[in-house]
Protein backbone atom coordinates (compact mmCIF):
# COMPACT_ATOMS: atom_id res chain seq x y z
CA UNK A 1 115.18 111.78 96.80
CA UNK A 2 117.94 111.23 99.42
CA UNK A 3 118.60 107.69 99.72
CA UNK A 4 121.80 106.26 100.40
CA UNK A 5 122.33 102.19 99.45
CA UNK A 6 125.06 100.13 100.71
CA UNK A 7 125.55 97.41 98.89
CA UNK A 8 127.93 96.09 101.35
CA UNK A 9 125.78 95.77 104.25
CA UNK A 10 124.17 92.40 103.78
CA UNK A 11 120.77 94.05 104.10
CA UNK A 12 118.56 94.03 101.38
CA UNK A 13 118.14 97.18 98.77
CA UNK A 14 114.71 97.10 99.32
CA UNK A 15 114.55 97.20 102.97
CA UNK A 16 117.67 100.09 103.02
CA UNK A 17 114.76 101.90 100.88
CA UNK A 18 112.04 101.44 103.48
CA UNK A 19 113.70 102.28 106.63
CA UNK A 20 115.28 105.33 104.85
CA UNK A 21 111.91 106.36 104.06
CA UNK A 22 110.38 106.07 107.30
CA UNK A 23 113.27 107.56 108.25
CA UNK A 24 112.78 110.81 106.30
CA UNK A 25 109.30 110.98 107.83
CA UNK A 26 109.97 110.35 111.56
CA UNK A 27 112.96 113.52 111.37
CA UNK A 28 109.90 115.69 109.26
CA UNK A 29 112.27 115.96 105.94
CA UNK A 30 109.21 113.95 104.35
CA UNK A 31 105.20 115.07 105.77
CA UNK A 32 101.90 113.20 104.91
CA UNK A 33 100.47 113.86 101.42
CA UNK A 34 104.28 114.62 100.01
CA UNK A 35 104.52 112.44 96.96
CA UNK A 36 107.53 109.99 96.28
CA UNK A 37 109.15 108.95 92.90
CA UNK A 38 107.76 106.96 90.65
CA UNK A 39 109.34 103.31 90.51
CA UNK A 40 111.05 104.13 87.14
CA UNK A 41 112.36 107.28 88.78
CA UNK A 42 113.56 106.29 91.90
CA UNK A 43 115.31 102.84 90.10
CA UNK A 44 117.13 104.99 87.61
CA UNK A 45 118.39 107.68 90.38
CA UNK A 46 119.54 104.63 92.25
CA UNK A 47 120.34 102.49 89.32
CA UNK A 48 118.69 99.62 90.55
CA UNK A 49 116.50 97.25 89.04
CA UNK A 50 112.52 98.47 89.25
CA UNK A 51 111.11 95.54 90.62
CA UNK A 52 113.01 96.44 93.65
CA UNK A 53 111.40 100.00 94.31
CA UNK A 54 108.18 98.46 93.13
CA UNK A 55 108.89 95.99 96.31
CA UNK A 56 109.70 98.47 98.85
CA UNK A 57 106.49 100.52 97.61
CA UNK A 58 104.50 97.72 98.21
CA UNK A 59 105.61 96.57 101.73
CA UNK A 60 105.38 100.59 102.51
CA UNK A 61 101.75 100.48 101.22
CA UNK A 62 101.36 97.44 103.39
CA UNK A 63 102.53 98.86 106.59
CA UNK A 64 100.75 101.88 105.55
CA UNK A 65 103.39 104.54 105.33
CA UNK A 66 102.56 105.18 102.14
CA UNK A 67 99.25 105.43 100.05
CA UNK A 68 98.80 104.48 96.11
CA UNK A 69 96.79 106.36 94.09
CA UNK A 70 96.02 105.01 90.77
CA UNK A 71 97.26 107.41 88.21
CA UNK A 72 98.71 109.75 90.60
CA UNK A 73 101.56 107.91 92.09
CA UNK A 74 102.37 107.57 95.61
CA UNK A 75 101.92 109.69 98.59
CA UNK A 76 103.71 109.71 102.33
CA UNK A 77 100.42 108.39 104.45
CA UNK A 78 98.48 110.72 106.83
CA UNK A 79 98.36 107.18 108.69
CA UNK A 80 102.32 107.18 109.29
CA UNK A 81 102.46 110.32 109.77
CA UNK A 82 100.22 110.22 112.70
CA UNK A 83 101.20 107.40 114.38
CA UNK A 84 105.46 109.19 114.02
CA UNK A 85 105.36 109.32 117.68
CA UNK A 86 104.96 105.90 118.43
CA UNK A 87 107.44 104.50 115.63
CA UNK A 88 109.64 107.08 117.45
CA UNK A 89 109.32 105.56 120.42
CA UNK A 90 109.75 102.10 119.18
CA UNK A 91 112.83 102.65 117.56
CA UNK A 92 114.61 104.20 120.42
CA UNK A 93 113.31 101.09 122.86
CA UNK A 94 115.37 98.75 119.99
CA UNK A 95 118.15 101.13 119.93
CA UNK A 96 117.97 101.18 124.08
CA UNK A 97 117.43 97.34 124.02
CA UNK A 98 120.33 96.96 121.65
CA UNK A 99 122.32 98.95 123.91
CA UNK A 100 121.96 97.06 127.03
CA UNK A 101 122.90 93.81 125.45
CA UNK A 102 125.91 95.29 124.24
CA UNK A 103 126.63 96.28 128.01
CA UNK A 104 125.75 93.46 129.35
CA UNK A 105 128.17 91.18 126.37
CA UNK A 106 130.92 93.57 127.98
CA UNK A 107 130.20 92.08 131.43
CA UNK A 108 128.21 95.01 132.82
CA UNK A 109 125.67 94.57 135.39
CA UNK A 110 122.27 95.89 135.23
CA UNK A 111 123.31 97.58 138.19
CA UNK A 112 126.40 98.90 136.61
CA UNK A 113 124.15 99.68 133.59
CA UNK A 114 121.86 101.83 135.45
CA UNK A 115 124.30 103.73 137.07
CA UNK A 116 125.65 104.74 133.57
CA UNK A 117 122.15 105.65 132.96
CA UNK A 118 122.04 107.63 135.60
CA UNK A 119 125.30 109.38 135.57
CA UNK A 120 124.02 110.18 131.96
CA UNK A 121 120.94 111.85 132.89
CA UNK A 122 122.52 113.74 135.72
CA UNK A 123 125.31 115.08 133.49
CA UNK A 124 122.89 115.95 130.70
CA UNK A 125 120.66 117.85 132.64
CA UNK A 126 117.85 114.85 131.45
């Protein structure tokens, strides 16, 4: 599996895991019913403690991205993956919303700000 940790970040290990494995659902490198390490695997590929995998399983079985089957291990969620869309969506409102603060800490008006916008669609073709 993929996943990149940065230790330097200030953001948890076992959150980095979680958002990089919605992530690899919400770009399709991951699909519902595709199975995921085992704890012991993934910890030893990242050479990180277990409990920490075992963590990010469990808040991805919480939020339902991923489904635990007893003896079998654990699965990408036909639950996540059908609801892709709408995390999509989500994150690019944060990413938007994230945006526009930073525009507006620079001194932009919303005015100013939509004019961008719009300048960006135009020249995009959007």
């Amino acid at each position: 599996m993929n996943i990149k940790l940065n230790t330097e970040s200030g953001v948890p290990i076992y959150l980095q895991i979680i958002e990089q494995i919605k992530n690899m659902v919400l770009c399709g490198a991951m699909k519902a019913g595709d199975q995921l390490p085992s704890v012991r695997d993934l910890a030893v590929e990242l050479r990180i403690n277990p409990n920490t995998v075992a963590r990010a399983y469990r808040e991805l079985q919480h939020e339902e991205v991923i489904d635990s089957r007893w003896g079998e291990g654990n699965f990408i969620s036909d639950k996540f993956s059908g609801s892709a869309t709408l995390e999509k969506k989500k994150i690019i409102r944060e990413s938007l919303k994230n945006l526009i603060g930073q525009a507006e800490n620079y001194g932009l008006t919303k005015t100013e700000i939509k004019k961008i916008l719009s300048e960006f669609f135009t020249e995009h073709d959007l």
